[in-house]
Protein backbone atom coordinates (compact mmCIF):
# COMPACT_ATOMS: atom_id res chain seq x y z
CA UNK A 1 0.00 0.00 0.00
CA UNK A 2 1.96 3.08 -1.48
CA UNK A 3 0.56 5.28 1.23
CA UNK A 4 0.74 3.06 4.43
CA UNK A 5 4.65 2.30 2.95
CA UNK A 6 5.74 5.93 3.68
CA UNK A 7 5.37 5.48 7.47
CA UNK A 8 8.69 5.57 9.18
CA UNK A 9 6.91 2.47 11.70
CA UNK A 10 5.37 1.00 11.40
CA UNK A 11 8.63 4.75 11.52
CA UNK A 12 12.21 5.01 11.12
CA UNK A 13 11.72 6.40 14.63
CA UNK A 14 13.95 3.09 17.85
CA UNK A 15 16.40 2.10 20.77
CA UNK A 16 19.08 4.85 21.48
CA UNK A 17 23.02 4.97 21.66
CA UNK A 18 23.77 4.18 25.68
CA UNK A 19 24.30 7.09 27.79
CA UNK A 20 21.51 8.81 26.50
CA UNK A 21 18.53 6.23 27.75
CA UNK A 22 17.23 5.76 30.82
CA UNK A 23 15.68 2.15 31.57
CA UNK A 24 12.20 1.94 33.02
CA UNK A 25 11.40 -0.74 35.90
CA UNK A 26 11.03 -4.19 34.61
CA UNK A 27 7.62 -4.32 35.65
CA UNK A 28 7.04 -1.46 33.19
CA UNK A 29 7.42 -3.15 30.17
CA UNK A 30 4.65 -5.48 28.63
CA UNK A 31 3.63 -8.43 28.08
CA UNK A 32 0.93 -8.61 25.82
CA UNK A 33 -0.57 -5.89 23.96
CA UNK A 34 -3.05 -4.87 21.14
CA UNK A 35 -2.99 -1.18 19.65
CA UNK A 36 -4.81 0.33 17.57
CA UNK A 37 -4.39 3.47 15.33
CA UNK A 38 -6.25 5.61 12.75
CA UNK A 39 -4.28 6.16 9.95
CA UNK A 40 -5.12 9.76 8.27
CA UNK A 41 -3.97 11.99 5.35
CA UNK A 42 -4.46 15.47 5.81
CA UNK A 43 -6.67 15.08 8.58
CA UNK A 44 -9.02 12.67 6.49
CA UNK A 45 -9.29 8.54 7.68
CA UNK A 46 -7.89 6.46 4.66
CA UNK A 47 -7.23 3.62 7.19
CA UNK A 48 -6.55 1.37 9.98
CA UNK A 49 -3.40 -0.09 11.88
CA UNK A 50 -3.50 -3.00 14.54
CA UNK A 51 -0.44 -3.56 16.27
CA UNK A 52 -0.20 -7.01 18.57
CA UNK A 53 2.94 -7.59 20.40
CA UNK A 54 3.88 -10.43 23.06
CA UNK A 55 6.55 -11.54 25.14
CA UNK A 56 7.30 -14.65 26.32
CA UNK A 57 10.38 -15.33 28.62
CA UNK A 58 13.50 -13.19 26.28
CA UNK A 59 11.51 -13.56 23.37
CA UNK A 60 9.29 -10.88 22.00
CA UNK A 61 6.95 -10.68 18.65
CA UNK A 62 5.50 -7.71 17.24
CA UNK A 63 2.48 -7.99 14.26
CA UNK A 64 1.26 -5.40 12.14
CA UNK A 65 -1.39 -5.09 9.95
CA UNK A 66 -2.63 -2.28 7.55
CA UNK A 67 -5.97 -2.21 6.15
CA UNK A 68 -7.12 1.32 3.62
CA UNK A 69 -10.56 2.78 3.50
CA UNK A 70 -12.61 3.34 0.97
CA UNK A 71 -10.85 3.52 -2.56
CA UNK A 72 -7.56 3.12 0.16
CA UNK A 73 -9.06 -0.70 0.37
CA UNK A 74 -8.29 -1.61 -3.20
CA UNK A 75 -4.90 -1.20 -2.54
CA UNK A 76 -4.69 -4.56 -0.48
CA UNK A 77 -3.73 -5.11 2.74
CA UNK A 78 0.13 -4.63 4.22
CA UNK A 79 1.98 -6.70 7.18
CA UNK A 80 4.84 -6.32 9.18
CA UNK A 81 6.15 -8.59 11.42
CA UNK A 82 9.14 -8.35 14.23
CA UNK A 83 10.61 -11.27 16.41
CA UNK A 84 14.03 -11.10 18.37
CA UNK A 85 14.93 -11.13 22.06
CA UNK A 86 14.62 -8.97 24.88
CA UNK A 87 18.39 -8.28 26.26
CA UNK A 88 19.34 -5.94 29.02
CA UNK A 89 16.06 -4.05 28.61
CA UNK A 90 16.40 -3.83 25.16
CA UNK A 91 14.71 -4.90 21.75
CA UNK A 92 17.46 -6.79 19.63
CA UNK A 93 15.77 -8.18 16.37
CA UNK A 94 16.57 -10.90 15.06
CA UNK A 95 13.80 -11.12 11.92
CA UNK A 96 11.82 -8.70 10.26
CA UNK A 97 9.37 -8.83 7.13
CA UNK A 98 7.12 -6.24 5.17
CA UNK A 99 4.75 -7.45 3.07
CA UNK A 100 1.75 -6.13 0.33
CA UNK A 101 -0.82 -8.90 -0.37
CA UNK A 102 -1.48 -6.82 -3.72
CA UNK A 103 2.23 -7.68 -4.29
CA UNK A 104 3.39 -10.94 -2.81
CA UNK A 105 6.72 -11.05 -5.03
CA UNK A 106 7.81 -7.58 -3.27
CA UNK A 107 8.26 -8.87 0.06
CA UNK A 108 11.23 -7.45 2.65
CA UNK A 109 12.91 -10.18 4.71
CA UNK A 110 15.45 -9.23 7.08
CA UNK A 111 18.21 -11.67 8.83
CA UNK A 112 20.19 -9.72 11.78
CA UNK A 113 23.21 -12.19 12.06
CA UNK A 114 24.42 -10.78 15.43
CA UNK A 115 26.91 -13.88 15.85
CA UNK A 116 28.60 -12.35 12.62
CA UNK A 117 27.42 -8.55 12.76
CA UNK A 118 25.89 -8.81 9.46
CA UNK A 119 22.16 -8.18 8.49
CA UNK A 120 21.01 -10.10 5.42
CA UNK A 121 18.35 -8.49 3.42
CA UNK A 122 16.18 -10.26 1.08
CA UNK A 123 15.17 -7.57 -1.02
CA UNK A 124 12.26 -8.47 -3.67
CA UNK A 125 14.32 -11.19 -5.39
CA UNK A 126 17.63 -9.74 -4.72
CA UNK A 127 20.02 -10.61 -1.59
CA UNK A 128 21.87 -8.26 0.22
CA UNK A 129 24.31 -8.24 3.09
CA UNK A 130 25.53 -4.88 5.08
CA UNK A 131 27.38 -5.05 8.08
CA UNK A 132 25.91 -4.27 11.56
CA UNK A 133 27.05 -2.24 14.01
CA UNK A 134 29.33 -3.65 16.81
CA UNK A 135 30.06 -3.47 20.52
CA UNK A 136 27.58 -0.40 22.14
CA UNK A 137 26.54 0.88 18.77
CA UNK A 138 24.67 -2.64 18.48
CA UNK A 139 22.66 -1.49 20.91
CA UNK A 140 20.71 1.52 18.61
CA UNK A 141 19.77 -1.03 15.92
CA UNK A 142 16.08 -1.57 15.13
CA UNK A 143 13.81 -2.23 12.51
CA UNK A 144 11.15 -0.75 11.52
CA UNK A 145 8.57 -2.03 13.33
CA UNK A 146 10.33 -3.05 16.66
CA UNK A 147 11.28 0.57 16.78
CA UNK A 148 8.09 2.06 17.50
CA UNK A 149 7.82 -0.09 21.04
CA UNK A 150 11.53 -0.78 21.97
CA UNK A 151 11.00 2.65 24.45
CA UNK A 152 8.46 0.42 26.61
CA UNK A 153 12.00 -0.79 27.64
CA UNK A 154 14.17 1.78 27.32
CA UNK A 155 12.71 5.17 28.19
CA UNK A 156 14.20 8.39 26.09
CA UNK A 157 16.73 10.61 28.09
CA UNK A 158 18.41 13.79 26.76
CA UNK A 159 17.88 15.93 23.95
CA UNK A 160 19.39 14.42 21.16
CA UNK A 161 18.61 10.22 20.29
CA UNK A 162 20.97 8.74 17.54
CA UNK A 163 20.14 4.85 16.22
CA UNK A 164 20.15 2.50 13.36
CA UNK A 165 17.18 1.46 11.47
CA UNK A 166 16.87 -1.52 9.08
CA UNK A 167 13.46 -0.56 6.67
CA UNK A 168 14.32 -3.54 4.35
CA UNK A 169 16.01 -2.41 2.05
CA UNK A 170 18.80 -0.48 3.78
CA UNK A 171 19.83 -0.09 7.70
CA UNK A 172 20.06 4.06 8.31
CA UNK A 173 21.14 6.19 10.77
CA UNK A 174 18.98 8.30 11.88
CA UNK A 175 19.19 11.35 14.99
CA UNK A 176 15.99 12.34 16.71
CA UNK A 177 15.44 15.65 18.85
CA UNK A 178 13.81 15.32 21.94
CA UNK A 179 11.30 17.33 24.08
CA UNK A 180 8.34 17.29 26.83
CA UNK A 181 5.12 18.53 25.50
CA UNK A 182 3.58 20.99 28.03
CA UNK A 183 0.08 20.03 26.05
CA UNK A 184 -1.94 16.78 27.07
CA UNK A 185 -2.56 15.03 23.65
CA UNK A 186 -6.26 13.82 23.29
CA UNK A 187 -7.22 11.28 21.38
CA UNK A 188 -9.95 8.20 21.25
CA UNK A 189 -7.62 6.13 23.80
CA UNK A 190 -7.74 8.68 26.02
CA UNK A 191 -5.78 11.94 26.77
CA UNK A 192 -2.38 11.18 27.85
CA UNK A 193 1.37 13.42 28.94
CA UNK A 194 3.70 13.17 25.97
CA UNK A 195 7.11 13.61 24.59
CA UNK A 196 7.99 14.08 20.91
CA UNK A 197 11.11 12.82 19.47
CA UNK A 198 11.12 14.77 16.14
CA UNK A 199 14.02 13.83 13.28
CA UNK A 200 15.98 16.52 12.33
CA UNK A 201 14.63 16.59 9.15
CA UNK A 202 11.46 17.68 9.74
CA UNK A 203 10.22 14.93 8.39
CA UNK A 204 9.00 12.21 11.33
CA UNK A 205 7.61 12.90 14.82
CA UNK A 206 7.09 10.61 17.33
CA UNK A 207 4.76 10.95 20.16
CA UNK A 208 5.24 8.43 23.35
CA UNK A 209 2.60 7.97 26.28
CA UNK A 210 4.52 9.15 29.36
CA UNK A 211 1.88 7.52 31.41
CA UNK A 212 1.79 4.47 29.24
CA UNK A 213 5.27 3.49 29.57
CA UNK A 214 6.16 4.78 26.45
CA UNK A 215 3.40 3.97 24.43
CA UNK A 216 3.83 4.98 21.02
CA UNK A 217 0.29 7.06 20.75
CA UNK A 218 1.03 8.98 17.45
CA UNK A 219 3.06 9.65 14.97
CA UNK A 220 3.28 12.73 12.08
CA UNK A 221 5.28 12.25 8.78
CA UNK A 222 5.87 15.23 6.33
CA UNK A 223 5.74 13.61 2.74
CA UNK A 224 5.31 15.88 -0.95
CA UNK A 225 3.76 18.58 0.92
CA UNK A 226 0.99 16.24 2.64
CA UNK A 227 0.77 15.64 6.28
CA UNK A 228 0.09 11.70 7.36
CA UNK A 229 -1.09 10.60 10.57
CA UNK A 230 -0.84 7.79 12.90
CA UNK A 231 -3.20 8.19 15.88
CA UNK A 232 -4.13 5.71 18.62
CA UNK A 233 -7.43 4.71 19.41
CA UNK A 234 -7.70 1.57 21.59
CA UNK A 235 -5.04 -0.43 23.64
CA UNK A 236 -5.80 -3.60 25.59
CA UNK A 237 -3.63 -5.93 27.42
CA UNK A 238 -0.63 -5.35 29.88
């Protein structure tokens, strides 16, 4: 879906470079979760987003799926999916796919060979292998869907966030500025105490649920001149 595809989550914005996070309480984090989101262009509903994610022991799995609206609908369906492990309060992928139903023969299939710091990308037909980063540095790599949740575990902290993000087709660095909005943000979940890690770009914001460990509760991306929207509307589970 050429509109749900420009998303930098589904986000690039996303664990950070240590130093600059601060973990939250084990307790914090979850361990089971459904989320849903309205997905909007310029303020209009084109679609929906349902986000499931579950942890069992040090493993954790994270399911997306993208429906359109409307004329939106005819563009099929997309999924992402994330699985990895939960280490030292943080998100480390291990395998991560995007697909379109309209266009099973485009899929994105991502390998993260930690043993041998190299992420294999399956690429339509193609193959691809870049390497990963090593030591600390390993610790800011996500992908793109494990990035909107890894704060559940480790909370932002300071103004700047650098990290790597793996899309699918490349793994990018990426540096996000970040600050406390003085505004509650209101939305069909409920009204909720933000903060907004913007890219400095100007292209992706990020808003996380203070009071929901994190939550990611929306997100704003700048693309051709039109504004998209990602805005929660119902979480259950713990």
């Amino acid at each position: 879906m050429p509109v749900l595809n420009r998303f930098f989550p589904q986000l690039a914005v996303i664990v950070a470079l240590a130093g600059l996070l601060l973990a939250p309480s084990l307790w914090a984090a979850p361990k089971q979760l459904t989320v849903t989101y309205d997905l909007l262009q310029q303020g209009v509903s084109i679609g929906t987003i349902k986000d499931q994610l579950s942890v069992s022991g040090v493993r954790y799995e994270i399911h997306s799926l993208a429906e359109g609206k409307g004329i939106y609908k005819l563009m099929g369906e997309r999924t992402l999916s994330s699985q990895g492990q939960v280490i030292s309060n943080n998100l480390r992928p291990a395998h991560f796919e995007s697909r379109q139903s309209k266009h099973p023969n485009k899929a994105l299939i991502s390998e993260f060979d930690w043993a041998k710091k190299a992420l294999n990308m399956q690429i339509k037909d193609e193959q691809e292998t870049v390497p990963l980063p090593k030591n600390e540095q390993a610790k800011s790599v996500q992908d793109l869907l494990s990035v909107m949740y890894c704060w559940m575990w480790q909370a932002p902290k300071g103004k700047q966030i650098s990290l790597d993000v793996a899309n699918g087709k490349k793994l990018s660095s990426h540096r996000f500025v970040v600050t406390e909005e003085k505004t509650p943000l209101v939305t069909e979940a409920g009204t909720f105490n933000v903060i907004k890690l913007a890219d400095a770009e100007g292209e992706k914001t990020l808003y996380l649920a203070k009071d929901k460990g994190y939550l990611p509760v929306k997100l704003v991306v700048q693309d051709d001149g039109k504004q998209m929207e990602q805005v929660i509307t119902s979480i259950t589970g713990q």
